[in-house]
PDB file of N, CA and C in Angstrom:
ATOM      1  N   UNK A   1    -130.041 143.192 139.637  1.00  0.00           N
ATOM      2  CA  UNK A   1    -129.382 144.161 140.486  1.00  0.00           C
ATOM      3  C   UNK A   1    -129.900 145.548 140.141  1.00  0.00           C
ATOM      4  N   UNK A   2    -129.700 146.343 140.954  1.00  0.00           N
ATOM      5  CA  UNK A   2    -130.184 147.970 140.799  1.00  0.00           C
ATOM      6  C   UNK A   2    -129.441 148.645 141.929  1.00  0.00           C
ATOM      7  N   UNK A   3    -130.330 149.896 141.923  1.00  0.00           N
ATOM      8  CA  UNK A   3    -129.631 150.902 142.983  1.00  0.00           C
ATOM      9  C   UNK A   3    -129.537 150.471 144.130  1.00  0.00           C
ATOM     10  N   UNK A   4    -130.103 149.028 145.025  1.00  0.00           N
ATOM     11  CA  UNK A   4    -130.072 148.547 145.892  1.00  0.00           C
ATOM     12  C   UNK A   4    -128.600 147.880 146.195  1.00  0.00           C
ATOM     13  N   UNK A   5    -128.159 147.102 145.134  1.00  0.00           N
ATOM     14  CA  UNK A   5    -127.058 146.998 144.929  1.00  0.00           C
ATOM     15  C   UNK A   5    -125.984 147.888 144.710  1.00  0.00           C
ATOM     16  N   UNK A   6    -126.097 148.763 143.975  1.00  0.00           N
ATOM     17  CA  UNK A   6    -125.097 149.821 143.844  1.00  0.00           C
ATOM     18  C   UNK A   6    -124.515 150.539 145.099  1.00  0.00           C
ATOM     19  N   UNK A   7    -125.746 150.612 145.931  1.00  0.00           N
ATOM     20  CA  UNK A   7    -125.488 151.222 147.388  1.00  0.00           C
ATOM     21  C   UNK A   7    -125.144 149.905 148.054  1.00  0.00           C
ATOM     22  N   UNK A   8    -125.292 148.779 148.001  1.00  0.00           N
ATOM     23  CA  UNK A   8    -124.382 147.864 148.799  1.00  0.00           C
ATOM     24  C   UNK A   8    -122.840 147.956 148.459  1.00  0.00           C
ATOM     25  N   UNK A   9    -122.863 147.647 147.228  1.00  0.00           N
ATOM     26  CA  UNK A   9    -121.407 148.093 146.820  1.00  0.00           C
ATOM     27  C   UNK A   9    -120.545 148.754 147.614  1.00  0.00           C
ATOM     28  N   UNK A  10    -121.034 150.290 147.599  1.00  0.00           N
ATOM     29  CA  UNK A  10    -120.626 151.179 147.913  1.00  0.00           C
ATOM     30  C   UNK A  10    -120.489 151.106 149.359  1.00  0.00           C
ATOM     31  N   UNK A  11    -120.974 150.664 150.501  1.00  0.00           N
ATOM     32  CA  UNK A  11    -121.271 150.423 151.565  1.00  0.00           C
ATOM     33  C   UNK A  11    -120.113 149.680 151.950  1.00  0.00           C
ATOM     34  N   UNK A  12    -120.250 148.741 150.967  1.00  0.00           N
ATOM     35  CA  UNK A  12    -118.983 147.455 151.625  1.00  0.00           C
ATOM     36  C   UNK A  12    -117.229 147.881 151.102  1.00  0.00           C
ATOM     37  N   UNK A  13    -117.332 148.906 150.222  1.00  0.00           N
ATOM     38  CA  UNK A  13    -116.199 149.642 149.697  1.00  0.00           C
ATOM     39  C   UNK A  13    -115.711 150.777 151.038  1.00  0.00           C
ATOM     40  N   UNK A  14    -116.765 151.078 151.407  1.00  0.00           N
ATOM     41  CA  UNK A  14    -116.455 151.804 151.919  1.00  0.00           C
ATOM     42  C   UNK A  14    -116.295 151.573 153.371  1.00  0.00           C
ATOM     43  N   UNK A  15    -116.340 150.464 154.227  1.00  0.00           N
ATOM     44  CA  UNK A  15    -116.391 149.539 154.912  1.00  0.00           C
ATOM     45  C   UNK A  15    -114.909 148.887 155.232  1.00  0.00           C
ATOM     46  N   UNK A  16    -114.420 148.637 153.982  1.00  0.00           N
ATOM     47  CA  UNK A  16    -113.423 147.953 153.795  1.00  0.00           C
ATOM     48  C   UNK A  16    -112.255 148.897 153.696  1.00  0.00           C
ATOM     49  N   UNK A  17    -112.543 150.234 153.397  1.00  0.00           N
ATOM     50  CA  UNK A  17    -111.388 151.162 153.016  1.00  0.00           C
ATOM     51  C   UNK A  17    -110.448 151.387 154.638  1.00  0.00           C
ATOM     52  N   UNK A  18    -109.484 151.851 154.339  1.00  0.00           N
ATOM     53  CA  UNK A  18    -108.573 152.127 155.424  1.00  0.00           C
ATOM     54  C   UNK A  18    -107.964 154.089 155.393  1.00  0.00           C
ATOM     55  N   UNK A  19    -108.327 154.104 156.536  1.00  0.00           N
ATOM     56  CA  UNK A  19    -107.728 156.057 156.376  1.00  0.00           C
ATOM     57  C   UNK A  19    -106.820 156.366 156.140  1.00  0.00           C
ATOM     58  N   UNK A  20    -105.413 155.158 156.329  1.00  0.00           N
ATOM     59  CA  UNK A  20    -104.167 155.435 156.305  1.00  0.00           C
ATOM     60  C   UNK A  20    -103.572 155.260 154.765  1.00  0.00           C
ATOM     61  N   UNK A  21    -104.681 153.745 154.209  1.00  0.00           N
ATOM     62  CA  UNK A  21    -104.273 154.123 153.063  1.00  0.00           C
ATOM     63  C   UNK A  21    -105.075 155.361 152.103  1.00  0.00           C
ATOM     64  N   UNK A  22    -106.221 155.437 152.358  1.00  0.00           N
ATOM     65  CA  UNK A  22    -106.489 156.690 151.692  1.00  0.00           C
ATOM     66  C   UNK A  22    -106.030 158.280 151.670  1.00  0.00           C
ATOM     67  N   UNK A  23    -105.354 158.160 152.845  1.00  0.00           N
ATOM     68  CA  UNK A  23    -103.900 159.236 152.761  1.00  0.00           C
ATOM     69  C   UNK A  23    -103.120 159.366 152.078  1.00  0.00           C
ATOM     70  N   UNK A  24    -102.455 158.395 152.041  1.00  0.00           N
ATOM     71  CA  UNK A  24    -101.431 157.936 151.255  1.00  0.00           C
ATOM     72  C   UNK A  24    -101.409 157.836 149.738  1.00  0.00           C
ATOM     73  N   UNK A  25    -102.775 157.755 149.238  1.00  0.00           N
ATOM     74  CA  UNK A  25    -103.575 157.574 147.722  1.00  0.00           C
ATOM     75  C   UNK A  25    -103.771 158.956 147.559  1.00  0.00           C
ATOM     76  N   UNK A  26    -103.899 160.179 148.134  1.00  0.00           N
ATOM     77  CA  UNK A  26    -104.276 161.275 148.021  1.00  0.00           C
ATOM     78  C   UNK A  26    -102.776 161.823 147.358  1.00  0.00           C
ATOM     79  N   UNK A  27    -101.577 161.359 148.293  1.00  0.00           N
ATOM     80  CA  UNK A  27    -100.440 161.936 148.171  1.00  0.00           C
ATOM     81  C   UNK A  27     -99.535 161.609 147.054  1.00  0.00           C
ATOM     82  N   UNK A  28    -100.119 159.945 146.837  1.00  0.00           N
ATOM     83  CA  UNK A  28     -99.186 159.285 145.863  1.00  0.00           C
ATOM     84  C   UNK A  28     -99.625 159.855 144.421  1.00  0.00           C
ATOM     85  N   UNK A  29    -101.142 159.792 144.143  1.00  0.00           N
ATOM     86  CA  UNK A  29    -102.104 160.530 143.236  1.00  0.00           C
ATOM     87  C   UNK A  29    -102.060 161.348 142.861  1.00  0.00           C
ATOM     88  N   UNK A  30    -101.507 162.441 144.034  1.00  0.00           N
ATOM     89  CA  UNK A  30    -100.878 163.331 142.872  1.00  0.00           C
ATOM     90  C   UNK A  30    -102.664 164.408 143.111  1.00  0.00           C
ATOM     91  N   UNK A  31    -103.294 164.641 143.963  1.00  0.00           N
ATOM     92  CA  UNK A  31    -105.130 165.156 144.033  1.00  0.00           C
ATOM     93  C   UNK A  31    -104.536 166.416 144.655  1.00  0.00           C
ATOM     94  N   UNK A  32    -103.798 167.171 144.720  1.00  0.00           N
ATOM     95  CA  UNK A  32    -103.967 168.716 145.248  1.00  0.00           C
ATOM     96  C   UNK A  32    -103.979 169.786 144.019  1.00  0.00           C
ATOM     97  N   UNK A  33    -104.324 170.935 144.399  1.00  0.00           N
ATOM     98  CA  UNK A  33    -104.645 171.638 142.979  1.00  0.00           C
ATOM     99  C   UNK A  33    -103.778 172.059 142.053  1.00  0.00           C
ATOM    100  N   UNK A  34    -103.840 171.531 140.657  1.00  0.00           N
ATOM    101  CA  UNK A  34    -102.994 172.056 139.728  1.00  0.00           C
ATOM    102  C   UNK A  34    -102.337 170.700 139.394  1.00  0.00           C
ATOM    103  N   UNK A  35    -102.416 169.642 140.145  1.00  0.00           N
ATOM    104  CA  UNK A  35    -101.953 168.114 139.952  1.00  0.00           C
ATOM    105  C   UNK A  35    -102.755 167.216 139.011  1.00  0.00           C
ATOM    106  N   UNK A  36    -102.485 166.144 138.314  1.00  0.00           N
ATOM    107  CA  UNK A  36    -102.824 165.684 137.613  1.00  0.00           C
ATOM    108  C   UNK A  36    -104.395 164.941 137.820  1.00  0.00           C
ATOM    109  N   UNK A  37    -104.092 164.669 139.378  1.00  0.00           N
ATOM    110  CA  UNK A  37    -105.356 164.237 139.629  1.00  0.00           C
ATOM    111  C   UNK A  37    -106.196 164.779 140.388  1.00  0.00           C
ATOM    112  N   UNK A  38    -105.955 166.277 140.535  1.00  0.00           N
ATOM    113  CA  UNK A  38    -106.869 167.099 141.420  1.00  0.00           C
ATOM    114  C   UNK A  38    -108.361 166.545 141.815  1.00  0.00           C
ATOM    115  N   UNK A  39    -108.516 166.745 142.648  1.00  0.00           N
ATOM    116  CA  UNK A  39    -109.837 166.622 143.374  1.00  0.00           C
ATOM    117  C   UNK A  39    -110.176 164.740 143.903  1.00  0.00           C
ATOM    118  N   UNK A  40    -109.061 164.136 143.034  1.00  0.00           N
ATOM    119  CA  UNK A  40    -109.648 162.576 143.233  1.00  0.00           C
ATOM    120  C   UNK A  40    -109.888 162.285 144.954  1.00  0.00           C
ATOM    121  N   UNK A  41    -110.806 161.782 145.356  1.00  0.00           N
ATOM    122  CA  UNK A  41    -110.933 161.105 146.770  1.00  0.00           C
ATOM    123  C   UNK A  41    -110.611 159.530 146.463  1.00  0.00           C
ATOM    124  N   UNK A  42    -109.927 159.652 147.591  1.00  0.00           N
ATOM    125  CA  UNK A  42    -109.920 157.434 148.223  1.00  0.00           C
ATOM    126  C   UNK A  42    -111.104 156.793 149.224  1.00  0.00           C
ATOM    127  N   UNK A  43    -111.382 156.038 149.415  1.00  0.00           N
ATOM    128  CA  UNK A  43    -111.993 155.237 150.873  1.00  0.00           C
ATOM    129  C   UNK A  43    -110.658 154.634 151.255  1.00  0.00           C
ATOM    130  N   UNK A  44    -109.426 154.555 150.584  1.00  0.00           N
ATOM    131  CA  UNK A  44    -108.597 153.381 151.325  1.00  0.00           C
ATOM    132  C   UNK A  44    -108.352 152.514 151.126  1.00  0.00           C
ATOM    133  N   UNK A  45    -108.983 151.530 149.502  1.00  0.00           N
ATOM    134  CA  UNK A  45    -108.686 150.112 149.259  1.00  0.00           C
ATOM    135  C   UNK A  45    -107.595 150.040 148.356  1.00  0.00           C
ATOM    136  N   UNK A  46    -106.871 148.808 148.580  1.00  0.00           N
ATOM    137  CA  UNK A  46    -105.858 148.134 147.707  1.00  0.00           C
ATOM    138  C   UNK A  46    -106.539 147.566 146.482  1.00  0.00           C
ATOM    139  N   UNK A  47    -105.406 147.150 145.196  1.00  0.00           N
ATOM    140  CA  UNK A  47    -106.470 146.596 144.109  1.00  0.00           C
ATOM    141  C   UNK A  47    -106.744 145.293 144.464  1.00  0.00           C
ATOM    142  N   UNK A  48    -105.954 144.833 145.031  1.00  0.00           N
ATOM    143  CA  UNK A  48    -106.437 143.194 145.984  1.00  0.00           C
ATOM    144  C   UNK A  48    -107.794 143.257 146.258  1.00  0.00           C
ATOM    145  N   UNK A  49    -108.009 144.370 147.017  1.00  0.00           N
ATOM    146  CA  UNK A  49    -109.475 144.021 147.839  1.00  0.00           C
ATOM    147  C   UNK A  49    -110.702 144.249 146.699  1.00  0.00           C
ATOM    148  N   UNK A  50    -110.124 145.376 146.153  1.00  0.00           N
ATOM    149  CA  UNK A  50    -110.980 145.376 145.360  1.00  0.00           C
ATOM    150  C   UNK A  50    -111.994 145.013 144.146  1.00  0.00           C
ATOM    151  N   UNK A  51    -110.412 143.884 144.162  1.00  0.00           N
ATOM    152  CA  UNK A  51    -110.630 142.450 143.224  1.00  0.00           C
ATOM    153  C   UNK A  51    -111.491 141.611 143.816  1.00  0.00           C
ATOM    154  N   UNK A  52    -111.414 141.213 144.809  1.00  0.00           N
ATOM    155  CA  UNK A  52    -111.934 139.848 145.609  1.00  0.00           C
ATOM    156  C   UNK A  52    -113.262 140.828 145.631  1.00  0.00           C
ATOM    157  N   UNK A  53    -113.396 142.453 146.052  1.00  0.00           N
ATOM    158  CA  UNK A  53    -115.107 142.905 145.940  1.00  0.00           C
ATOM    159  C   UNK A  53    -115.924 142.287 144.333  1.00  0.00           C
ATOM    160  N   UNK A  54    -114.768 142.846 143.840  1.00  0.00           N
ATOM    161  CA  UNK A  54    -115.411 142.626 142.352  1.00  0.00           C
ATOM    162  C   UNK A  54    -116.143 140.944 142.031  1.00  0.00           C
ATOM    163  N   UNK A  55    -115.439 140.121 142.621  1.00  0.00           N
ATOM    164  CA  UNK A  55    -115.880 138.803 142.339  1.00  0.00           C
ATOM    165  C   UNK A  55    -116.655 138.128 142.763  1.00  0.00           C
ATOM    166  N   UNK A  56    -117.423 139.149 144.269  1.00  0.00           N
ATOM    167  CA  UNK A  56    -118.280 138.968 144.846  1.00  0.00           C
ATOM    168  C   UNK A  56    -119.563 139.353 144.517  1.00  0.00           C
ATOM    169  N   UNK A  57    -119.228 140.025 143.869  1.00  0.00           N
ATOM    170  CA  UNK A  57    -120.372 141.109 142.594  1.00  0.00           C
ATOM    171  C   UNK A  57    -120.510 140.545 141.569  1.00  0.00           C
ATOM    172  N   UNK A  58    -120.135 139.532 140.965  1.00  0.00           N
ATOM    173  CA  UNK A  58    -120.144 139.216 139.587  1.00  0.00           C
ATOM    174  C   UNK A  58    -121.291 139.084 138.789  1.00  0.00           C
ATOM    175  N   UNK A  59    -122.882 139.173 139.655  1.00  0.00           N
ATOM    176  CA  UNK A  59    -123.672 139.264 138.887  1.00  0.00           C
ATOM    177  C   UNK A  59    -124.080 140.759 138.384  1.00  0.00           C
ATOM    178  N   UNK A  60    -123.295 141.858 138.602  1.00  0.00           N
ATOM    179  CA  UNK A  60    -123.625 143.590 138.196  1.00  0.00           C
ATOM    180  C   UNK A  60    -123.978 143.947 136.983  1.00  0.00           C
ATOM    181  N   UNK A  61    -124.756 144.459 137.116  1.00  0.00           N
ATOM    182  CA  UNK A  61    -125.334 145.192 135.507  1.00  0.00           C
ATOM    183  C   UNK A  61    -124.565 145.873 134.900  1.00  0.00           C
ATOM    184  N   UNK A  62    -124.614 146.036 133.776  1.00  0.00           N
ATOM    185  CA  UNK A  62    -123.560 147.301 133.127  1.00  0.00           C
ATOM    186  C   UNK A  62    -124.307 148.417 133.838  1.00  0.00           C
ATOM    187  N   UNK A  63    -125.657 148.727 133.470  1.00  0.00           N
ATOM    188  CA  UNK A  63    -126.224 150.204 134.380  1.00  0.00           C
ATOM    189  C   UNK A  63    -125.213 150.667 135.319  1.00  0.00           C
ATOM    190  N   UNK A  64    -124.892 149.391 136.694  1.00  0.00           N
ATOM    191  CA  UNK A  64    -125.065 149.799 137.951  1.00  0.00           C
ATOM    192  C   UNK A  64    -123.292 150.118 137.463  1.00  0.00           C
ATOM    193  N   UNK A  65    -122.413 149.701 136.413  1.00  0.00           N
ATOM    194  CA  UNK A  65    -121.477 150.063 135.984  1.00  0.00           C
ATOM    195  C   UNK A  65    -121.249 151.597 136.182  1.00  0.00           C
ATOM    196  N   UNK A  66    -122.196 151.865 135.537  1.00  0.00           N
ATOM    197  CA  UNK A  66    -122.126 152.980 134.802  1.00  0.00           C
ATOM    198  C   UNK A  66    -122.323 153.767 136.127  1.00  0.00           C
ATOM    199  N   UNK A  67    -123.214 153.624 136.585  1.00  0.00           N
ATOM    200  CA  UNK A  67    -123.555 154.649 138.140  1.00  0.00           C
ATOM    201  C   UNK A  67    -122.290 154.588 138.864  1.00  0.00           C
ATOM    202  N   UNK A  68    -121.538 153.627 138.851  1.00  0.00           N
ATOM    203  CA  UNK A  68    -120.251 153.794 139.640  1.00  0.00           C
ATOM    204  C   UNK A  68    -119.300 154.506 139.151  1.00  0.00           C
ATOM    205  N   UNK A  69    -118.913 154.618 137.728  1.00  0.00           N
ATOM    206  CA  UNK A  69    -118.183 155.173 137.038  1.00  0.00           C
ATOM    207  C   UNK A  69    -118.103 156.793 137.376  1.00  0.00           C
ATOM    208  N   UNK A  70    -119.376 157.245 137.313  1.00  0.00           N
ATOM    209  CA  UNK A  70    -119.335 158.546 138.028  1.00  0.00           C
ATOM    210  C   UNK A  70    -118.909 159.047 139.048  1.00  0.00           C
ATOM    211  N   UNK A  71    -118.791 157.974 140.174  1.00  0.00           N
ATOM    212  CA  UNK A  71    -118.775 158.577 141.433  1.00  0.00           C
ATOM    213  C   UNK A  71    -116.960 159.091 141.506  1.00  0.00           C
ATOM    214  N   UNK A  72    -117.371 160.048 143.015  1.00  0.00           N
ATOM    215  CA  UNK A  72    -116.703 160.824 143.364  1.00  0.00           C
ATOM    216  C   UNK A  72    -114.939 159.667 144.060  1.00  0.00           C
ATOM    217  N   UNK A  73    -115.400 158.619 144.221  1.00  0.00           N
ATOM    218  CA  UNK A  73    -114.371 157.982 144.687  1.00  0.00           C
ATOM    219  C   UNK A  73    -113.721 156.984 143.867  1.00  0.00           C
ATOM    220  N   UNK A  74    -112.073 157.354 143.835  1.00  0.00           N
ATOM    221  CA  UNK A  74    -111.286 156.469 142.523  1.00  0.00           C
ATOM    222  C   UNK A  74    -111.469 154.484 142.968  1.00  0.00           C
ATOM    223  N   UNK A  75    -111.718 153.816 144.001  1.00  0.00           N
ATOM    224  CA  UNK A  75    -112.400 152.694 144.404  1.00  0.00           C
ATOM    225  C   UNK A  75    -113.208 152.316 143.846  1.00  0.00           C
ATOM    226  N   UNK A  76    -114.504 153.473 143.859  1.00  0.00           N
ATOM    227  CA  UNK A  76    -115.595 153.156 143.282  1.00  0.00           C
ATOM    228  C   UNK A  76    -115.908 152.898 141.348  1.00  0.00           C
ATOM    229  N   UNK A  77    -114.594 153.838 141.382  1.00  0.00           N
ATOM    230  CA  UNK A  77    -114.614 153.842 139.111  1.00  0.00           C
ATOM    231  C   UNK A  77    -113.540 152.610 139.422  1.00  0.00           C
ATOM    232  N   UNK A  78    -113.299 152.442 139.925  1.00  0.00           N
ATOM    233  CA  UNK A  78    -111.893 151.278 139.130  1.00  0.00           C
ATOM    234  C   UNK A  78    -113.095 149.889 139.865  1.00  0.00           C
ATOM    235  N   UNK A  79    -113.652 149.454 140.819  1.00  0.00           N
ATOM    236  CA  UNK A  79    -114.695 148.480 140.769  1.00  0.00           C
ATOM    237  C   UNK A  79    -115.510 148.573 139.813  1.00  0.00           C
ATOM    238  N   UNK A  80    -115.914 149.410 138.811  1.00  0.00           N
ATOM    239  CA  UNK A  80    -117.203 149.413 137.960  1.00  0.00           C
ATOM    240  C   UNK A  80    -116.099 149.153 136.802  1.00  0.00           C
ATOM    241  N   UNK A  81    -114.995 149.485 136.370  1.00  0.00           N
ATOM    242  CA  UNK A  81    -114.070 149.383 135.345  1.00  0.00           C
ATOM    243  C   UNK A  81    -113.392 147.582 135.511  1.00  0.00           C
ATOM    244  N   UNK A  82    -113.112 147.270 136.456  1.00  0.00           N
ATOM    245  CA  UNK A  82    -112.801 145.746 136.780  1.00  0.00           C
ATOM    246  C   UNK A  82    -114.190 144.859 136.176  1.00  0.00           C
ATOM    247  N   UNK A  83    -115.262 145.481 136.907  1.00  0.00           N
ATOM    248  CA  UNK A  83    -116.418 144.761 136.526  1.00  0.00           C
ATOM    249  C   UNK A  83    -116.993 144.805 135.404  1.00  0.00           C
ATOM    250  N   UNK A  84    -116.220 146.069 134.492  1.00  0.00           N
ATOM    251  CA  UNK A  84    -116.713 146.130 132.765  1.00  0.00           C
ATOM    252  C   UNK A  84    -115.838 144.857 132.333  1.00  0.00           C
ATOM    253  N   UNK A  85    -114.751 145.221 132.916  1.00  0.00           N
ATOM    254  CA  UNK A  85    -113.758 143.660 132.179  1.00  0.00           C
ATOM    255  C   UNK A  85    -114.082 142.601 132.759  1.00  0.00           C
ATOM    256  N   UNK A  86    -115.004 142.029 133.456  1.00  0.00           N
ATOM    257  CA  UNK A  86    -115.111 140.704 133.797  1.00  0.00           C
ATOM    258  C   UNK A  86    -116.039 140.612 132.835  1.00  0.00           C
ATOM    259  N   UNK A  87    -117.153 141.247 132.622  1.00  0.00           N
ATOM    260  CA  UNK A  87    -118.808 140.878 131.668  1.00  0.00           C
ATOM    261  C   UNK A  87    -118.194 140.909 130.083  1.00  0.00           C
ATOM    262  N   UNK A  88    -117.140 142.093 130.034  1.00  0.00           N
ATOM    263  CA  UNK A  88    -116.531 141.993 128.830  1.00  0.00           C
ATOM    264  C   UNK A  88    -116.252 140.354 128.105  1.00  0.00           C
ATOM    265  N   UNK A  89    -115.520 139.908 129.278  1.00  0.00           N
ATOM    266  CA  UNK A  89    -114.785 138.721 128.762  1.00  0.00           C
ATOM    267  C   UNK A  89    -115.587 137.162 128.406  1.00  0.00           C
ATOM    268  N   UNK A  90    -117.025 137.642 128.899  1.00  0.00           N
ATOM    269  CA  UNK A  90    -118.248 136.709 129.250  1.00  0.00           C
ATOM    270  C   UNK A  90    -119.177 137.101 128.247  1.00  0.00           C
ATOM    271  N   UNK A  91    -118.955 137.993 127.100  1.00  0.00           N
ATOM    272  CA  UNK A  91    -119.972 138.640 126.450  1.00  0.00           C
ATOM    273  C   UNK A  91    -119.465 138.530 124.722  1.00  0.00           C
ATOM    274  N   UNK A  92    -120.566 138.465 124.230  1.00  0.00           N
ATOM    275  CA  UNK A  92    -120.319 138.180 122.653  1.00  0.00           C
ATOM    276  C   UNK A  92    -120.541 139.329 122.384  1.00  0.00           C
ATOM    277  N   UNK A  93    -120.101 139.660 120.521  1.00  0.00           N
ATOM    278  CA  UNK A  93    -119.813 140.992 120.222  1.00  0.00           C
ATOM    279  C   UNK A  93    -120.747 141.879 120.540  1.00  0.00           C
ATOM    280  N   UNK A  94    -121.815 141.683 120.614  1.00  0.00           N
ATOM    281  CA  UNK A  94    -122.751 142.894 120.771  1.00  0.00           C
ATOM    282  C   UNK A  94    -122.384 143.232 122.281  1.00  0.00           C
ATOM    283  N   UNK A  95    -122.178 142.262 123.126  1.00  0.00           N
ATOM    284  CA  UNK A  95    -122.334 142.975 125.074  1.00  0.00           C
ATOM    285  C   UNK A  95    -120.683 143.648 124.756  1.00  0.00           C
ATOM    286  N   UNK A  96    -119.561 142.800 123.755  1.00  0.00           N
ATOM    287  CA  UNK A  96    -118.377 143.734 123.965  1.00  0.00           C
ATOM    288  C   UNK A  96    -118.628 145.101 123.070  1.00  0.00           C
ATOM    289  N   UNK A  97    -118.783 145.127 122.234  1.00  0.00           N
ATOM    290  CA  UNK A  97    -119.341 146.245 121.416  1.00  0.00           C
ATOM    291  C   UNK A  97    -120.397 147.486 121.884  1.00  0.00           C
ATOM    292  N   UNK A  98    -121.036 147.309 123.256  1.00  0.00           N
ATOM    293  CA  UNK A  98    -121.705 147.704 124.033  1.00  0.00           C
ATOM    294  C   UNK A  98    -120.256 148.177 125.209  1.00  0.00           C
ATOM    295  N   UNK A  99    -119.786 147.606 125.964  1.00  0.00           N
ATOM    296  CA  UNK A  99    -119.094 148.151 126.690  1.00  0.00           C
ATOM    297  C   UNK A  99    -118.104 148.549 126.005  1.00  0.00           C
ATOM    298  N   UNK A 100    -117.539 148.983 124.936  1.00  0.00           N
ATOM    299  CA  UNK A 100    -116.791 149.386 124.565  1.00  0.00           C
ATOM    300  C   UNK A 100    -117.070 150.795 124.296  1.00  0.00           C
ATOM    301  N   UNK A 101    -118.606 150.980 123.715  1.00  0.00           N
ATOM    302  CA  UNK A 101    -118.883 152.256 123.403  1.00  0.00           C
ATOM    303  C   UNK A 101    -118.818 153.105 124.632  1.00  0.00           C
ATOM    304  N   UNK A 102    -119.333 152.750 125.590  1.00  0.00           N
ATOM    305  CA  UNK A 102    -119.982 152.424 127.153  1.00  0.00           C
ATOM    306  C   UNK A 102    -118.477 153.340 127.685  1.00  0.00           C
ATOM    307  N   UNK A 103    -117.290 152.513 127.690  1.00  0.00           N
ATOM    308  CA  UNK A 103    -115.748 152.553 127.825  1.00  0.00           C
ATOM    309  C   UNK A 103    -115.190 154.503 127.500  1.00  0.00           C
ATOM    310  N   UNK A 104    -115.720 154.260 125.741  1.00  0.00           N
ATOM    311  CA  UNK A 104    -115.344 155.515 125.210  1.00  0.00           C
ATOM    312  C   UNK A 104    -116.341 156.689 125.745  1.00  0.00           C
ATOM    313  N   UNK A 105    -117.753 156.500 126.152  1.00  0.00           N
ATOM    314  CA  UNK A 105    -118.315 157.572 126.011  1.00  0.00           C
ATOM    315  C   UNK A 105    -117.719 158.091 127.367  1.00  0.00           C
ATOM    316  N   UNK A 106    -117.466 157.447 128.517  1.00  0.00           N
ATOM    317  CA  UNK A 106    -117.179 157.775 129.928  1.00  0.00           C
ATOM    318  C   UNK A 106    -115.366 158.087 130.464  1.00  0.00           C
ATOM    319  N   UNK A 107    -114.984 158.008 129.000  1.00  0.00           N
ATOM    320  CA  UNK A 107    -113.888 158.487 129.440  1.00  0.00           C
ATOM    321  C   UNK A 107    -113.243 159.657 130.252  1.00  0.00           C
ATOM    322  N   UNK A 108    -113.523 160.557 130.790  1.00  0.00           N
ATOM    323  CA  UNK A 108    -113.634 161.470 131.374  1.00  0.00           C
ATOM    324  C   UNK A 108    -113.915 161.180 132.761  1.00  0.00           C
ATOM    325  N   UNK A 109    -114.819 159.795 133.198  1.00  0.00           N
ATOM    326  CA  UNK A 109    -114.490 159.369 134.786  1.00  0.00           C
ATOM    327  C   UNK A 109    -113.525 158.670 134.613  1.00  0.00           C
ATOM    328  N   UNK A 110    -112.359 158.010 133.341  1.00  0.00           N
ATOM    329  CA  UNK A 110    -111.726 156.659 133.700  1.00  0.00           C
ATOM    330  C   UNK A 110    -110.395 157.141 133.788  1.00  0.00           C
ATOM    331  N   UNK A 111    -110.084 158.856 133.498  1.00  0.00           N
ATOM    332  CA  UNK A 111    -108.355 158.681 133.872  1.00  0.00           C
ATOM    333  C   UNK A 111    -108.426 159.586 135.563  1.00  0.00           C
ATOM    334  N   UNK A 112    -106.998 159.832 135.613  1.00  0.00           N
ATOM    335  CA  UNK A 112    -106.936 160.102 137.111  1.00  0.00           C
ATOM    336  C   UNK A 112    -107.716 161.619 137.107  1.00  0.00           C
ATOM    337  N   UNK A 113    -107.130 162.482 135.970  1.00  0.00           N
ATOM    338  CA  UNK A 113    -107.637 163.480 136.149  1.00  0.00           C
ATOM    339  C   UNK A 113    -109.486 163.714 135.978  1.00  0.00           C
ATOM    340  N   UNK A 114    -109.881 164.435 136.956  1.00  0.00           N
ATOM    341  CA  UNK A 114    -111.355 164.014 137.325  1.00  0.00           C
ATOM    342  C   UNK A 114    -112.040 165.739 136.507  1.00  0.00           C
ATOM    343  N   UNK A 115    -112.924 165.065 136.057  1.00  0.00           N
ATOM    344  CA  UNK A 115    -113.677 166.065 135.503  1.00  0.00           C
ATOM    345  C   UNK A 115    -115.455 166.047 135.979  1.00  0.00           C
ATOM    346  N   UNK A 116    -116.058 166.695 136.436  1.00  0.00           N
ATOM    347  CA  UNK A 116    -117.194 166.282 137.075  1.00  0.00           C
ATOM    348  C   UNK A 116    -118.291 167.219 136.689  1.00  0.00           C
TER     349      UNK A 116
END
């Protein structure tokens, strides 16, 4: 997998999202200024969907992890964070010991409040 994938990902995330719920994720979230999660954007998905994306993906690189982790949409870090815990659970100490560091260094995309 690679950036070819990463942009499918993203494609089918974004595909799948709904406007009404990404309204609603803006408001519940708490993303206007001075709020905890200022600046976060939605596409609109439930963690349902985003589960069943994730399992459709199951062959993802940590890399293409990591490229998601950044992005601007909370969909897109919580699919690359689902998909650290699936390889996690499939991986001997060195691949967990790897996403773990992986985990800590990127903390800063993984809570609500967004730092960019």
């Amino acid at each position: 997998m690679g950036t070819e994938t990463v942009s499918n990902i993203q494609q089918e995330l974004r595909r799948c999202g709904e406007r009404e719920i990404a309204e609603h994720s803006q408001r519940y979230f708490k993303t206007g200024k001075g709020e905890y999660a200022e600046g976060d954007r939605f596409l609109g998905l439930r963690v349902p969907m985003i589960r069943k994306i994730v399992k459709q993906h199951r062959g993802i690189m940590i890399d293409d992890c990591v490229k998601l982790l950044s992005s601007e949409f909370h969909e897109e870090r919580l699919f690359a964070l689902l998909s650290l815990v699936d390889i996690y659970k499939k991986s001997g100490n060195a691949g967990r010991e790897k996403i773990f560091k992986l985990y800590l260094k990127n903390t800063r995309h993984i809570n609500s409040r967004r730092i960019f």
